[in-house]
Protein backbone atom coordinates (compact mmCIF):
# COMPACT_ATOMS: atom_id res chain seq x y z
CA UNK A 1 152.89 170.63 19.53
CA UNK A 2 153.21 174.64 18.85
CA UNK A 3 152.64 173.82 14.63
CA UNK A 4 150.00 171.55 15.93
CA UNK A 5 148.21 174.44 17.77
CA UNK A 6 148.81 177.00 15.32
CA UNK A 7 146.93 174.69 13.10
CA UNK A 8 143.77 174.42 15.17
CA UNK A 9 143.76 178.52 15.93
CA UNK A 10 143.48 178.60 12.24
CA UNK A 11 141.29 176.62 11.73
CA UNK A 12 139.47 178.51 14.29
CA UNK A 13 139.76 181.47 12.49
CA UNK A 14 138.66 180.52 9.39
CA UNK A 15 135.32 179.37 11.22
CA UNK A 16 134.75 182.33 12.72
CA UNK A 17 131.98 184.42 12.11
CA UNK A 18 134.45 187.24 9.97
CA UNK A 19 136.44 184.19 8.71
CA UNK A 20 136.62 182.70 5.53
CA UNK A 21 133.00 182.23 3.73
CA UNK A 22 133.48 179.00 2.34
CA UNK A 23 135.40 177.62 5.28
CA UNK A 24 132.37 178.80 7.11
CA UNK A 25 129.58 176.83 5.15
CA UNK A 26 131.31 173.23 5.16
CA UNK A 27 129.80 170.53 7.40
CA UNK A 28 130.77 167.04 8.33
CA UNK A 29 128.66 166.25 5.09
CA UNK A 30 130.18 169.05 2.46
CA UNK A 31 133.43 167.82 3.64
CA UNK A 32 133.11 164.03 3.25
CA UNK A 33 134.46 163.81 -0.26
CA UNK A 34 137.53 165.70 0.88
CA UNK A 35 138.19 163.37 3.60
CA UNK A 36 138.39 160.61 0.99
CA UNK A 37 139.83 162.32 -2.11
CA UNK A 38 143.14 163.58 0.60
CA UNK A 39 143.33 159.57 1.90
CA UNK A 40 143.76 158.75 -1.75
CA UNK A 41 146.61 161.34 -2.54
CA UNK A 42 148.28 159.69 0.70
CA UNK A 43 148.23 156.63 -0.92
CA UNK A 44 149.84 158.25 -4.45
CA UNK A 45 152.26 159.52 -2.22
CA UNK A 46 153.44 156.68 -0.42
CA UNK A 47 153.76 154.95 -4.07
CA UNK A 48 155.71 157.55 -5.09
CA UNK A 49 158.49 157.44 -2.81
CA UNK A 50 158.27 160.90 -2.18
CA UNK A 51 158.44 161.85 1.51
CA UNK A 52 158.09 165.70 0.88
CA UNK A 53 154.77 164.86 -1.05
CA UNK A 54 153.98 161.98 1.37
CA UNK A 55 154.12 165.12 4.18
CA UNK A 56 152.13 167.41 2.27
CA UNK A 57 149.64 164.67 1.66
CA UNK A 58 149.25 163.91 5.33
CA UNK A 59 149.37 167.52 6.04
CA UNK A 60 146.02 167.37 4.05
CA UNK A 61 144.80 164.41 5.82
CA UNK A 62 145.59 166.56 9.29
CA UNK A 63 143.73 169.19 8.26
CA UNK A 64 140.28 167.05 7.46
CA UNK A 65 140.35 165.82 10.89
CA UNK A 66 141.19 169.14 12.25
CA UNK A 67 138.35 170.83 10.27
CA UNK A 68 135.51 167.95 11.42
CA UNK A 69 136.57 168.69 15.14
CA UNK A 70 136.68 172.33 14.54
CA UNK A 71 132.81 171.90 13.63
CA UNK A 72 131.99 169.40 16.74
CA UNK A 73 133.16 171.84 19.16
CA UNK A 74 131.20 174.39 17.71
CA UNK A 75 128.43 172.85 18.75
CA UNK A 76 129.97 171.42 22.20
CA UNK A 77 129.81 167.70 20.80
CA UNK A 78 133.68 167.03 21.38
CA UNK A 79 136.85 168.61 20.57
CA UNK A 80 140.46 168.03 18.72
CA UNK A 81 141.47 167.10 22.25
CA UNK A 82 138.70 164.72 22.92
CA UNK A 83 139.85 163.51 19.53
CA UNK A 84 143.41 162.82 20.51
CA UNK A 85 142.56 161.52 23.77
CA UNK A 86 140.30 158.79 22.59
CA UNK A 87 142.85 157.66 20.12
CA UNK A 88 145.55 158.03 22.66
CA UNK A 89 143.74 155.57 24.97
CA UNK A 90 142.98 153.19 22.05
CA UNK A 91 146.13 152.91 21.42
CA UNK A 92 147.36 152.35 25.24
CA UNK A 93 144.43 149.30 25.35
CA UNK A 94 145.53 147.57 22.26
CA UNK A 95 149.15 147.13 23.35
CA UNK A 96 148.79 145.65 26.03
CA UNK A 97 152.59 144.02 25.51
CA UNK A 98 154.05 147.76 26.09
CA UNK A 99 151.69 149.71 28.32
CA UNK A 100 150.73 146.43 30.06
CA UNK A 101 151.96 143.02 31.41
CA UNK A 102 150.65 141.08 28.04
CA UNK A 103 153.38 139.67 26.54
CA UNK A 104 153.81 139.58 22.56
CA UNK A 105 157.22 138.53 21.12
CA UNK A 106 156.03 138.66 17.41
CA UNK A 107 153.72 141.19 15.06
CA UNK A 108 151.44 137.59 14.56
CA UNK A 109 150.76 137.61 18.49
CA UNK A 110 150.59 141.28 18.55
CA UNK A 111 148.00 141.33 15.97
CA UNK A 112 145.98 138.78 17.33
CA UNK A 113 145.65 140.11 20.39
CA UNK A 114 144.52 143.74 18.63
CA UNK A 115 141.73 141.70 17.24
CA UNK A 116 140.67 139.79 20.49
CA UNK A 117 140.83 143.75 22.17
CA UNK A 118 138.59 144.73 19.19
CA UNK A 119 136.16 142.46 19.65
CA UNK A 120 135.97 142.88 23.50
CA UNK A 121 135.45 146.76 22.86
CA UNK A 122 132.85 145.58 20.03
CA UNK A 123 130.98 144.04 22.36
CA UNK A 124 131.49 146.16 25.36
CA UNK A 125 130.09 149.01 23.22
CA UNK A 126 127.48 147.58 20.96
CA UNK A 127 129.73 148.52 17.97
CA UNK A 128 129.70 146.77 14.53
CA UNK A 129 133.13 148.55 13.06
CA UNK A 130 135.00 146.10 11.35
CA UNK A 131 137.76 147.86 10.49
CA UNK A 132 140.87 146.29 10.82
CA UNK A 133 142.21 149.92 12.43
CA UNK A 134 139.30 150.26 15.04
């Protein structure tokens, strides 16, 4: 967690009114290209075999989402915490079979039941996401 902090001070500082100008003039917008272009090098990397690459790549990846709660906190909309939290949580729900009493012998069952938890939160929540990550 201490790399993962020093990363977010950072990030931090290169917001910050005497940080870095171009740092500075991103948005969620400005960024959104970057966001994809670093989720495609992942994918190069995991082709390639290469798990120092692969690191670097997801190093990048860490960064984006880093950056985009650097600039919601700004503005007191959430935080990296928040972040981590509601992912945290997500993932607590939809395995039921480990943090839970569900029980799921297989990846079939397990996935199954991810789905039938996605839906339930769909509907609980008015989302349409249909990713199958959600």
């Amino acid at each position: 967690m201490r790399e993962f902090d020093r990363l977010v001070e950072i990030m931090s500082q290169l917001r910050a009114p005497d940080g870095c100008p171009w740092d500075r003039e991103q948005t969620h917008e400005t960024l959104k290209p970057y966001l994809i272009e670093e989720a495609y090098e992942v994918l190069d990397a995991i082709d390639s075999g290469d798990d120092r690459e692969l690191a670097d790549e997801l190093g990048d990846v860490l960064l984006q989402v880093v950056f985009h709660a650097q600039l919601a906190s700004e503005t007191s909309r959430f935080t990296v915490d928040d972040v981590a939290k509601i992912v945290s949580n997500k993932l607590e729900r939809r395995h039921p079979h480990i943090f839970g009493d569900v029980q799921a012998d297989d990846a079939a069952t397990v996935s199954k039941n991810w789905e039938a938890i996605k839906r339930e939160e769909r509907k609980d929540n008015g989302s349409r996401r249909t990713s199958l990550l959600d």
